[in-house]
Each structure stands twice: as structure tokens, then as C-alpha cells.
N, C-alpha and C. Protein backbone atom coordinates (compact mmCIF):
# COMPACT_ATOMS: atom_id res chain seq x y z
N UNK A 1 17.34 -9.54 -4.91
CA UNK A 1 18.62 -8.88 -4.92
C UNK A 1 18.44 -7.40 -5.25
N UNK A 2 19.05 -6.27 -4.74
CA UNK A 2 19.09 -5.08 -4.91
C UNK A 2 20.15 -4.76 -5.88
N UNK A 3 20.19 -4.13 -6.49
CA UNK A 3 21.50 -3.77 -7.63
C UNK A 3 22.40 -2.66 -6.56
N UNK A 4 23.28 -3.43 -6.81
CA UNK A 4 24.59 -2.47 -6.32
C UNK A 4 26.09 -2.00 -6.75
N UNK A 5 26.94 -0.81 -6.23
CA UNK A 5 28.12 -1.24 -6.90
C UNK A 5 29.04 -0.29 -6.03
N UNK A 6 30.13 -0.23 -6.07
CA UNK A 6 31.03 0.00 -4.90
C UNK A 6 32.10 0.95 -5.92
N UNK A 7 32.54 1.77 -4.97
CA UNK A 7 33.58 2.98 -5.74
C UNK A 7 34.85 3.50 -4.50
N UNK A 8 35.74 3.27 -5.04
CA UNK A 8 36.78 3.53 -4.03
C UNK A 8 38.17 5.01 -4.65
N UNK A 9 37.85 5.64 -4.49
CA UNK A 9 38.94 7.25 -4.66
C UNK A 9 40.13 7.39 -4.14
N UNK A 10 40.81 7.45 -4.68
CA UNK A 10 42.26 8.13 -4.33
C UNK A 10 42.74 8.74 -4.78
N UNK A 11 43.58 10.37 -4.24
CA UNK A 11 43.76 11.46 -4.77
C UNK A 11 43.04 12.34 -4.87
N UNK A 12 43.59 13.44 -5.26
CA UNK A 12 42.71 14.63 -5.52
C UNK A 12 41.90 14.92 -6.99
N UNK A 13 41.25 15.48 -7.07
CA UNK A 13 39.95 15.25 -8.31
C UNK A 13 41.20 15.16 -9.75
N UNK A 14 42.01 16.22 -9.87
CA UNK A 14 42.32 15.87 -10.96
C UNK A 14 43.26 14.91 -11.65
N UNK A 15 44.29 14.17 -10.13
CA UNK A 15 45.23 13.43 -10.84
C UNK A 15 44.80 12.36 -10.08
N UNK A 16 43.83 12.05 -9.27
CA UNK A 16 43.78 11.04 -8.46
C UNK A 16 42.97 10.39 -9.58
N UNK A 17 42.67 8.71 -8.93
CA UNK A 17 41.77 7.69 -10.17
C UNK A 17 40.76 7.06 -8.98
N UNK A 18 39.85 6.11 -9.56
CA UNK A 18 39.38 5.17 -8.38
C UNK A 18 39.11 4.17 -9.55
N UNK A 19 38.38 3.08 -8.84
CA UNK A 19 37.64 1.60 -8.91
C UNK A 19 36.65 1.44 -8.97
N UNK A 20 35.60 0.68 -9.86
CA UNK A 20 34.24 0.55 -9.48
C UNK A 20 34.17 -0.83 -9.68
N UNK A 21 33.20 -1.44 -8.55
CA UNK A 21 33.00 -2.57 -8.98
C UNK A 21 31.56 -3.04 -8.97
N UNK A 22 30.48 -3.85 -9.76
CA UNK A 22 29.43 -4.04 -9.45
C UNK A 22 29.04 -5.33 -8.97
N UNK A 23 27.84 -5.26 -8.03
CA UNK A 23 27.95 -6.47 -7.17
C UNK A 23 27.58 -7.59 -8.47
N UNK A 24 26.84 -7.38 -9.45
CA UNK A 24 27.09 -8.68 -10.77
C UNK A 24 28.11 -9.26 -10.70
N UNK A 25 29.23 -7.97 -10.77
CA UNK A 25 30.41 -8.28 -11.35
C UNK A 25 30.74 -8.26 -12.64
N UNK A 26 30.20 -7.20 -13.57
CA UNK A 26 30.64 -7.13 -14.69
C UNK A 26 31.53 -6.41 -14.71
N UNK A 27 31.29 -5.24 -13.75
CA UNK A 27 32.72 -4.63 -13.37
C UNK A 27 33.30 -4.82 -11.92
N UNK A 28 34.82 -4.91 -12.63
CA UNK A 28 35.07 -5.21 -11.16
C UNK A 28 37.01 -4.35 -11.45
N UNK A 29 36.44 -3.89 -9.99
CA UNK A 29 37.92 -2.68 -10.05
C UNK A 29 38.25 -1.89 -11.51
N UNK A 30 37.20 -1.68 -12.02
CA UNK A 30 37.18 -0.70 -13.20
C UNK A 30 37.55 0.66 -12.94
N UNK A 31 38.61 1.16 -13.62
CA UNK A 31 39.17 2.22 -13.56
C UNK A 31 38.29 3.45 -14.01
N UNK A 32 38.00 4.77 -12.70
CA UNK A 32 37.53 5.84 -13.70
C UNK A 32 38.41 6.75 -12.78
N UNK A 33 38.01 8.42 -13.68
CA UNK A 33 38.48 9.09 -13.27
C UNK A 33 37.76 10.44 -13.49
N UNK A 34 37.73 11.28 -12.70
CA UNK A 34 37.06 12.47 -12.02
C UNK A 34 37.08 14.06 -13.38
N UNK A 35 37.81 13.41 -14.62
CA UNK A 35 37.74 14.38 -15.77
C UNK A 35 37.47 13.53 -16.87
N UNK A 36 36.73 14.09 -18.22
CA UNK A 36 36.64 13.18 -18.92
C UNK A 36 37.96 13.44 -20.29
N UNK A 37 38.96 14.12 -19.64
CA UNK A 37 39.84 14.36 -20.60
C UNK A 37 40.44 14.04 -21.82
N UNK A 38 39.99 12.56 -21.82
CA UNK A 38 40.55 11.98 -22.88
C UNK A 38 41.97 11.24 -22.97
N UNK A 39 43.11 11.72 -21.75
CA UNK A 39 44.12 11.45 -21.86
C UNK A 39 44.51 9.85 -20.96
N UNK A 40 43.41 9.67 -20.04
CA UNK A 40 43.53 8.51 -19.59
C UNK A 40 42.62 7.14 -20.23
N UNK A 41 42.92 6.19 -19.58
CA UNK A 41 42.10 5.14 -19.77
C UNK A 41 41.18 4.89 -18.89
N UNK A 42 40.15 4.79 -19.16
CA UNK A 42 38.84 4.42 -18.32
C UNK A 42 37.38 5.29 -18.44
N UNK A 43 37.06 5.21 -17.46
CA UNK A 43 35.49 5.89 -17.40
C UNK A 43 35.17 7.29 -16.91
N UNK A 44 34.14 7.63 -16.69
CA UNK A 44 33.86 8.85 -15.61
C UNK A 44 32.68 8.70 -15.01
N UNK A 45 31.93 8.82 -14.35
CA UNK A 45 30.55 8.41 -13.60
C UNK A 45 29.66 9.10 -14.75
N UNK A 46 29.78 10.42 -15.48
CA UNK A 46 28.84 10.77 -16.45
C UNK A 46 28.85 10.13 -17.87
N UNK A 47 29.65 9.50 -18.14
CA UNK A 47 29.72 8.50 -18.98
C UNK A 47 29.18 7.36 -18.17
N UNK A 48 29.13 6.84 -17.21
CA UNK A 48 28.64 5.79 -16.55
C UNK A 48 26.85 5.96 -16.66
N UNK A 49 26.25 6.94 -16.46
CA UNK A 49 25.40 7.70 -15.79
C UNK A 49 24.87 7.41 -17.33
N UNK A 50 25.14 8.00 -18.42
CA UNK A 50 25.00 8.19 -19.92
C UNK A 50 24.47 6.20 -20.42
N UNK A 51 25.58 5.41 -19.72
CA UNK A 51 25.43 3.99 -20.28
C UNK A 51 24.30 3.32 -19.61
N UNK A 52 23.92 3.99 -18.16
CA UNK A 52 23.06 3.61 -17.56
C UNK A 52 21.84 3.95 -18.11
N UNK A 53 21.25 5.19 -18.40
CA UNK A 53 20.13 5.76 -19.05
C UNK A 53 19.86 4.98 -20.72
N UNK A 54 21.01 4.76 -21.78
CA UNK A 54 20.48 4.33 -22.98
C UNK A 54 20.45 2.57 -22.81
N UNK A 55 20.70 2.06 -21.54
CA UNK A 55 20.28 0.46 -21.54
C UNK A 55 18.96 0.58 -21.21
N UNK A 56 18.89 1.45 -19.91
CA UNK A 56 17.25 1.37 -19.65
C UNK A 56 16.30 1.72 -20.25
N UNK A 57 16.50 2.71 -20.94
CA UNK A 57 15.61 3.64 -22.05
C UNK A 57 15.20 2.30 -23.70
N UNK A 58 16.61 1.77 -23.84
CA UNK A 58 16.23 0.91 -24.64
C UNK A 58 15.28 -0.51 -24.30
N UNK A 59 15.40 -0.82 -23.18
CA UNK A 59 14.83 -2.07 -22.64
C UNK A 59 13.97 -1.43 -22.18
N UNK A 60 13.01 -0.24 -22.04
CA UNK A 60 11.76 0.30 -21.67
C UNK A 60 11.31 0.14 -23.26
N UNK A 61 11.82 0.94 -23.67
CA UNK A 61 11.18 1.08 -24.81
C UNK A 61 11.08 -0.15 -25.77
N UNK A 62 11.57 -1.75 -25.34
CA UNK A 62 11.54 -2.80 -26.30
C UNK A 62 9.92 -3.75 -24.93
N UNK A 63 9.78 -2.93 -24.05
CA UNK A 63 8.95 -3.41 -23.22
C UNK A 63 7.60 -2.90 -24.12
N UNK A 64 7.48 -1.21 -24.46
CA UNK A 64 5.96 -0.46 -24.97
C UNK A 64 5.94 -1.29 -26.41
N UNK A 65 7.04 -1.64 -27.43
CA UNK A 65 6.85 -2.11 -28.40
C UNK A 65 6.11 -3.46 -27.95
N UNK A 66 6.53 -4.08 -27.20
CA UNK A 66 6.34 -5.42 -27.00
C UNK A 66 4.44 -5.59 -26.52
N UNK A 67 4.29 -4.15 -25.60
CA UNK A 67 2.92 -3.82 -25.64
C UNK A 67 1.88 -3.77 -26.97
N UNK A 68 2.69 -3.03 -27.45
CA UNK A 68 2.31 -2.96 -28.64
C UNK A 68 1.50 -3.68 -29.61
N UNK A 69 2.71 -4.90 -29.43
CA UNK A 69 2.42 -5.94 -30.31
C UNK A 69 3.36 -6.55 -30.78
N UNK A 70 4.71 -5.54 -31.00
CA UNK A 70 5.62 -5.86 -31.87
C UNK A 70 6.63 -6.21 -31.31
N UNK A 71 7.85 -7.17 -31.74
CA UNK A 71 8.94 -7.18 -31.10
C UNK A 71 9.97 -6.45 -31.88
N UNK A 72 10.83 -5.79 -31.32
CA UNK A 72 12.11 -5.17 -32.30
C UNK A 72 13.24 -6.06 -32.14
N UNK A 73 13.39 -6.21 -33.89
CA UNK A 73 14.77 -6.67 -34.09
C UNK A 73 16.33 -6.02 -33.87
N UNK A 74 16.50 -4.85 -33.09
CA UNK A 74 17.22 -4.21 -32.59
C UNK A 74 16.97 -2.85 -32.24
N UNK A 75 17.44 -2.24 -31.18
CA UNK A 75 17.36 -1.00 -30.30
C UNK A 75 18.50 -0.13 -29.79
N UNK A 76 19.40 0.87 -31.25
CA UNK A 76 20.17 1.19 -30.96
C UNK A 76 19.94 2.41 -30.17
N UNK A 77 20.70 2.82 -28.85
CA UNK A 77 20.56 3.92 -28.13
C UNK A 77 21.74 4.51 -27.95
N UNK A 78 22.02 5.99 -27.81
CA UNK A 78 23.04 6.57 -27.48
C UNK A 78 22.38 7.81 -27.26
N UNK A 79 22.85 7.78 -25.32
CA UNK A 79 23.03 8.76 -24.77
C UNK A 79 23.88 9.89 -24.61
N UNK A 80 23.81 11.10 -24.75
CA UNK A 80 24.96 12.00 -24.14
C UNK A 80 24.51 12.97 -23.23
N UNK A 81 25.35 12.92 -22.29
CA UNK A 81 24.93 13.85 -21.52
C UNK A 81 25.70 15.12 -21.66
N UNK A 82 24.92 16.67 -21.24
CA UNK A 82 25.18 17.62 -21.13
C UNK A 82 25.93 18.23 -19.68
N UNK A 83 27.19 18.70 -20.06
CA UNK A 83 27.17 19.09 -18.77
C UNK A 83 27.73 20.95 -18.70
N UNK A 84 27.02 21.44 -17.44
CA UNK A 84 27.75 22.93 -17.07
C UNK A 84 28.35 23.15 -15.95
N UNK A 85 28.94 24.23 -15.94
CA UNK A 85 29.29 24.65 -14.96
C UNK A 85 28.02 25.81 -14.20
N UNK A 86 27.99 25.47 -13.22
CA UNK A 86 26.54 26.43 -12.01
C UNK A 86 27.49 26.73 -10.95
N UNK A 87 26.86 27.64 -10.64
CA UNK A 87 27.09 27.92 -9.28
C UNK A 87 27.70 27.00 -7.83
N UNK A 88 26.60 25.93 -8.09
CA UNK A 88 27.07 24.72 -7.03
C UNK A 88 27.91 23.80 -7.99
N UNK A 89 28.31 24.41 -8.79
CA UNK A 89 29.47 23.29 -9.37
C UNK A 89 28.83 22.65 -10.84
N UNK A 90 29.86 21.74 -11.41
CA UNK A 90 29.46 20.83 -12.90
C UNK A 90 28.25 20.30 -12.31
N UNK A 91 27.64 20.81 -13.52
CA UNK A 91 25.73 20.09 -13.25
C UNK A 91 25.31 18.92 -14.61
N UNK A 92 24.85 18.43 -14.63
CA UNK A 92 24.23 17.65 -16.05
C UNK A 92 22.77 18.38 -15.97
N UNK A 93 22.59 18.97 -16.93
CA UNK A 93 21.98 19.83 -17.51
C UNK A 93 21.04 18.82 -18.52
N UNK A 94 21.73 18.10 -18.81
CA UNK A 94 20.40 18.24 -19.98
C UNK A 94 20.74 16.14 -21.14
N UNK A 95 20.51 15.80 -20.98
CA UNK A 95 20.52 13.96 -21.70
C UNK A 95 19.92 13.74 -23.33
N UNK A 96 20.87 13.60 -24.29
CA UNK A 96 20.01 13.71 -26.07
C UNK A 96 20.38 12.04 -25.94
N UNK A 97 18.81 11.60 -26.18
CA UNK A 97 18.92 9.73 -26.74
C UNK A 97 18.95 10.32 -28.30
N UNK A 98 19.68 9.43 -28.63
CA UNK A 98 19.56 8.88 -30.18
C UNK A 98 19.21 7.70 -30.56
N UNK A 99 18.12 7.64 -30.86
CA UNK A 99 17.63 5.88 -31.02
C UNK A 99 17.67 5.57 -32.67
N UNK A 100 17.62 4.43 -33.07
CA UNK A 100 17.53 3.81 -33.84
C UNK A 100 17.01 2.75 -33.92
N UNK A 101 15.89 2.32 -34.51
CA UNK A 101 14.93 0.94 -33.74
C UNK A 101 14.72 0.04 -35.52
N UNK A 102 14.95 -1.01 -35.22
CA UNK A 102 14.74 -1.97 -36.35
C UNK A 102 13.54 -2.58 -35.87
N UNK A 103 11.96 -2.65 -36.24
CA UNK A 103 10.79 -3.06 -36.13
C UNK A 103 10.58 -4.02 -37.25
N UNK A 104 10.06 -5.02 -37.58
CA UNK A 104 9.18 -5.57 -38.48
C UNK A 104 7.74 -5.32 -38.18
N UNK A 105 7.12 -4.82 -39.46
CA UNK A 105 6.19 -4.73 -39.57
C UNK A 105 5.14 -3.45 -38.57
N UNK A 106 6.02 -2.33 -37.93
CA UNK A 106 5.60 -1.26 -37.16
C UNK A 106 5.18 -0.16 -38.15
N UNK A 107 4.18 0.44 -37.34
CA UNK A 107 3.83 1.77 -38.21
C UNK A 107 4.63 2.87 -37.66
N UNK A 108 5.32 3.96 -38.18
CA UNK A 108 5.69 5.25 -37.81
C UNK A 108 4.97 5.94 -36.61
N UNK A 109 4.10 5.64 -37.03
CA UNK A 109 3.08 6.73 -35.30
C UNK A 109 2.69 5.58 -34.29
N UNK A 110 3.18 4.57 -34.50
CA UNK A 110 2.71 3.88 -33.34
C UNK A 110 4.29 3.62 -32.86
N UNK A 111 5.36 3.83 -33.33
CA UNK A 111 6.90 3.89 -32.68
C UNK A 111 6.60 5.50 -32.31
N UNK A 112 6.49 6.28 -32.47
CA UNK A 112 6.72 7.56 -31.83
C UNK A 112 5.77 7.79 -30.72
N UNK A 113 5.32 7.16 -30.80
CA UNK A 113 3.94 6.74 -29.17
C UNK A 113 4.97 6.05 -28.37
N UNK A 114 5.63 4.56 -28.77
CA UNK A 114 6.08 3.97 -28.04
C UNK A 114 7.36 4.77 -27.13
N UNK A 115 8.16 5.33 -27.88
CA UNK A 115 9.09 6.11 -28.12
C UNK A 115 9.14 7.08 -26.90
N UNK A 116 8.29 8.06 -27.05
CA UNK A 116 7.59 8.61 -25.97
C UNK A 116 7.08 8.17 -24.88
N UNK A 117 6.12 6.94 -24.69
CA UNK A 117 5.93 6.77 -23.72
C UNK A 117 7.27 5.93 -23.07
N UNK A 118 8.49 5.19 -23.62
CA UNK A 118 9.78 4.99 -23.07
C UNK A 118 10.36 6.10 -22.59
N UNK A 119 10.38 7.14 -23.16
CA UNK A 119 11.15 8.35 -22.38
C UNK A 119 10.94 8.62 -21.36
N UNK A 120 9.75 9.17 -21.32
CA UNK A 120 8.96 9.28 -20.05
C UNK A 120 8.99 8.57 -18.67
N UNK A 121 9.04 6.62 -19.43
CA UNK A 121 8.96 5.36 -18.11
C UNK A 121 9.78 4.83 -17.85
N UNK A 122 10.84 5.45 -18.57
CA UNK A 122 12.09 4.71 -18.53
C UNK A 122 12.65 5.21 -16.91
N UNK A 123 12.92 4.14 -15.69
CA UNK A 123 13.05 3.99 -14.47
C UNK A 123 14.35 5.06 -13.88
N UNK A 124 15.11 5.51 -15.21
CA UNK A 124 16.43 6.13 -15.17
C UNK A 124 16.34 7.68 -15.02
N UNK A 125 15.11 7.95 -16.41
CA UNK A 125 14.57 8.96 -16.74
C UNK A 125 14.13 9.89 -15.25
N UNK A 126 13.50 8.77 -15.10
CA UNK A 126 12.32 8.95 -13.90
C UNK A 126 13.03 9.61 -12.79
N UNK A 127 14.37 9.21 -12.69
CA UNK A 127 15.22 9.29 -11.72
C UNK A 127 16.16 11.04 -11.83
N UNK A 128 16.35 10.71 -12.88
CA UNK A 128 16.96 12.21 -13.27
C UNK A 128 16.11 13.56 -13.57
N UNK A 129 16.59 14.54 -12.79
CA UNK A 129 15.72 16.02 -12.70
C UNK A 129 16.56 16.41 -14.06
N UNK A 130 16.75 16.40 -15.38
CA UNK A 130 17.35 17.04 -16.16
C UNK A 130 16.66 17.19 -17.29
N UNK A 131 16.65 17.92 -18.32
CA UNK A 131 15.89 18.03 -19.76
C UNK A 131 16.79 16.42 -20.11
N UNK A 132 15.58 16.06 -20.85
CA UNK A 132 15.58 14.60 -21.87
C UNK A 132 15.20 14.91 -23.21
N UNK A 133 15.92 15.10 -24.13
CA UNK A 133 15.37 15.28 -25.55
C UNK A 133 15.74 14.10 -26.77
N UNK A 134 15.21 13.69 -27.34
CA UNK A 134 14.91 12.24 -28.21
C UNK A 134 15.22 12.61 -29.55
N UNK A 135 16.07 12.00 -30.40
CA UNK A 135 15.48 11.66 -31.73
C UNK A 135 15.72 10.35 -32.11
N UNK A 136 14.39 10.17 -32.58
CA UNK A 136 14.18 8.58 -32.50
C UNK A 136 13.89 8.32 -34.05
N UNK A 137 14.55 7.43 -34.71
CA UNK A 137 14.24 6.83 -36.13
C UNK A 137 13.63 5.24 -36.16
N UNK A 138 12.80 5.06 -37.02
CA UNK A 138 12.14 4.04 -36.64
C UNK A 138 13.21 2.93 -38.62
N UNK A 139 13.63 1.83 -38.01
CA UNK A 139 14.22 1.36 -39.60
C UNK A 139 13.06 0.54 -40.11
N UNK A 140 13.07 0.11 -41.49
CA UNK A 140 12.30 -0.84 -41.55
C UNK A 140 12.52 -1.98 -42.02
N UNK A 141 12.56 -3.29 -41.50
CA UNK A 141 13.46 -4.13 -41.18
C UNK A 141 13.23 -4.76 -42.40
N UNK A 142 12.46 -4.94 -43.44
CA UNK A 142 11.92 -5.41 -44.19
C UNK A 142 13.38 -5.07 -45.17
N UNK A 143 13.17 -3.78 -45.42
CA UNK A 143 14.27 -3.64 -46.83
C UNK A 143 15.26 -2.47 -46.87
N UNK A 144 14.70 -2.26 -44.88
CA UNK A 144 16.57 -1.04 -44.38
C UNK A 144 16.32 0.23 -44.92
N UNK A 145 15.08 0.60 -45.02
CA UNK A 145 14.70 1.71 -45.76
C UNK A 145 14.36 2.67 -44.38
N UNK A 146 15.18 3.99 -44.47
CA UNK A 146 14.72 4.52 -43.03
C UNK A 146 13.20 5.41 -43.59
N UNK A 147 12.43 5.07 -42.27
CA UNK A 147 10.93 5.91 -42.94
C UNK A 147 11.49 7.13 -41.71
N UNK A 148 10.03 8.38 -41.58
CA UNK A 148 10.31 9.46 -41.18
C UNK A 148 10.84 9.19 -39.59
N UNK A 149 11.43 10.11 -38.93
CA UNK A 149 11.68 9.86 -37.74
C UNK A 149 11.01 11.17 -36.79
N UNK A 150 11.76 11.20 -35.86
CA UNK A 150 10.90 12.36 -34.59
C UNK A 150 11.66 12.90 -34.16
N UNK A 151 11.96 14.06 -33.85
CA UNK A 151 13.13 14.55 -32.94
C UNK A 151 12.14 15.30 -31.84
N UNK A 152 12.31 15.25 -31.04
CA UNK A 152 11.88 15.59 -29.61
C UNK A 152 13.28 16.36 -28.83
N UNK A 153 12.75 17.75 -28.94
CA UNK A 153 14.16 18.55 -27.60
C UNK A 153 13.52 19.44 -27.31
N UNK A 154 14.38 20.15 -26.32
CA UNK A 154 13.70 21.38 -25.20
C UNK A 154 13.64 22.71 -26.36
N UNK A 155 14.27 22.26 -27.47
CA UNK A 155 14.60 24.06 -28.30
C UNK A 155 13.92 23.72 -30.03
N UNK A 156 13.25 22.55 -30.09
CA UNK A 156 12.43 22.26 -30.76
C UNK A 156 11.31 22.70 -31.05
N UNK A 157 10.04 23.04 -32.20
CA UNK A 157 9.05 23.49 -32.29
C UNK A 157 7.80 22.05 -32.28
N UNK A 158 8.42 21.06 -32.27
CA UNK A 158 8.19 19.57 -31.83
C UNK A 158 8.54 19.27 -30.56
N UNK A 159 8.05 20.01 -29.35
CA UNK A 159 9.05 19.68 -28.13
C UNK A 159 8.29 18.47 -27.22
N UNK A 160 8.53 18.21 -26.79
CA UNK A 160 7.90 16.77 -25.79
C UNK A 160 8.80 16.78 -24.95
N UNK A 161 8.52 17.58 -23.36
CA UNK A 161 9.02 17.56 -22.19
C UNK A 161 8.49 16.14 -21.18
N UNK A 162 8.79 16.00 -20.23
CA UNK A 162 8.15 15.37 -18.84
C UNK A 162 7.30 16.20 -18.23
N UNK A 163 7.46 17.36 -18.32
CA UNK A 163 6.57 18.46 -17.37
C UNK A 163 5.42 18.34 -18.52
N UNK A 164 5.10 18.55 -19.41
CA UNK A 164 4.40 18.97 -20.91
C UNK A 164 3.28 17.01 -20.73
N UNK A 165 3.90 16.40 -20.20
CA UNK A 165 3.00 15.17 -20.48
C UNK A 165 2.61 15.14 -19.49
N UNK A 166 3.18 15.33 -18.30
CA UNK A 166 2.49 14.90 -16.91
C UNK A 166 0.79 16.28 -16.82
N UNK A 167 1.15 17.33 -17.67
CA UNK A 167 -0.21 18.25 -17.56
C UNK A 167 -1.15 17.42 -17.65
């Protein structure tokens, strides 16, 4: 099966709405709309785009743990995306994960390996031409004690790009 999903528009960008539906079917005739204003109900494709990147990013990254050795007892992710205005129009500029990872029994530098190499393989990542910047906390499941974490961004003196790893 190929993953798919269907989108139907009506109106003009700012008062018009559409439908999405996915061939799963988890959504089906889901309401979005073309601003993320706040004043309606529903979605926007960059919020879509945002939910798409921190499922995959998390289920990459519960794949390198799993390499690892380790399994995680949870993998919180939250994406946001950046967006501007360019020349050719609103661009997404730029994606901050915020992770939060509950490990038993992981070391700190072997989650910021994993961590990294999820950013990087994550199939979503891969997909998007935009800056990706991380901060990733590792918990420790044992007694909820947060140990050090990593922040990874483009304006960081800790920076970890895609261009910077592929050298």
C-alpha cells in the first residue's frame, strides 16, 4: 500500500475552507484552512506538515535507540515550524523538535548520538529542504530525574546541521 490522502478547496485563500481525508482513514473530511488564525476550527497543512515530521522523527529515533540496545519508555516530540514571508511567497524556513525521551537504563551520549542520527534519518527530515534544529532531553526513567540535555540549532555554538554531517 502507498500512503495517501486527498484534499478538496473551496473559496478563496482567506475565507474559503477544505477537507482532508486519508486513505487509512483516520482522517476523513477533516476540516483545514489556508490561515492559521486561530479564529476557526481545524487544521492548516503547516500544522499538518509539523504533526507529520514529530511522528516520524519520534519513531526514527525509537528505531536508533532500539539499535542501540535500548527500548524507550516514551518519546515526546514537538515540532514547530517556522514560517516567512520570501519573495515567492510564505516559505517554512526553518522546523525546532523538542524531544523528551524516557530511556531506562541509557547513557546521555549515547541518546545524543541516537538523537542525531534520528534527525538526520528521519524519512520526513530527509524530505524537507529547511533548517532542522533539536533540543533533545534525555529523562531518566528510573527516578524522573532530568540528566543534561542537547540543544542543536542553526544560531547555536553547538550547531549540528544536515549539510555539517553529510561533510
Amino acid at each position: 500500500m502507498k500512503p495517501n490522502a486527498s484534499a478538496t478547496w473551496v473559496g478563496d485563500l482567506r475565507r474559503g475552507k477544505g477537507a482532508i481525508t486519508t486513505g487509512s482513514g483516520s482522517l476523513s473530511q477533516s476540516q483545514y484552512f489556508g490561515t492559521c488564525d486561530g479564529e476557526r476550527q481545524g487544521t492548516n497543512p503547516y500544522e499538518l506538515v509539523a504533526a507529520a515530521h514529530a511522528a516520524c522523527f519520534s519513531m526514527t529515533l525509537a528505531n536508533e535507540l532500539a539499535v542501540a540496545g535500548c527500548t524507550p519508555q516514551r518519546i515526546a516530540t514537538t515540532a514547530t515550524v517556522t514560517m516567512e514571508a520570501r519573495s515567492v511567497g510564505r516559505t517554512i524556513t526553518g522546523i525546532q523538535f523538542d524531544v523528551l525521551a524516557e530511556v531506562p537504563r541509557l547513557k546521555q551520549n549515547d541518546f545524543i548520538r541516537a538523537a542525531i542520527r534520528a534527525k538526520t534519518n528521519c524519512t520526513v527530515s530527509r524530505l524537507l529542504k529547511t533548517n532542522i534544529s533539536m533540543s533533545a532531553r534525555l529523562q531518566i526513567a528510573e527516578n524522573r530525574r532530568l540528566s543534561n540535555s542537547l540543544k542543536v540549532s542553526k544560531t547555536k555554538k553547538q550547531s549540528i546541521s544536515r549539510a555539517s554531517l553529510e561533510r
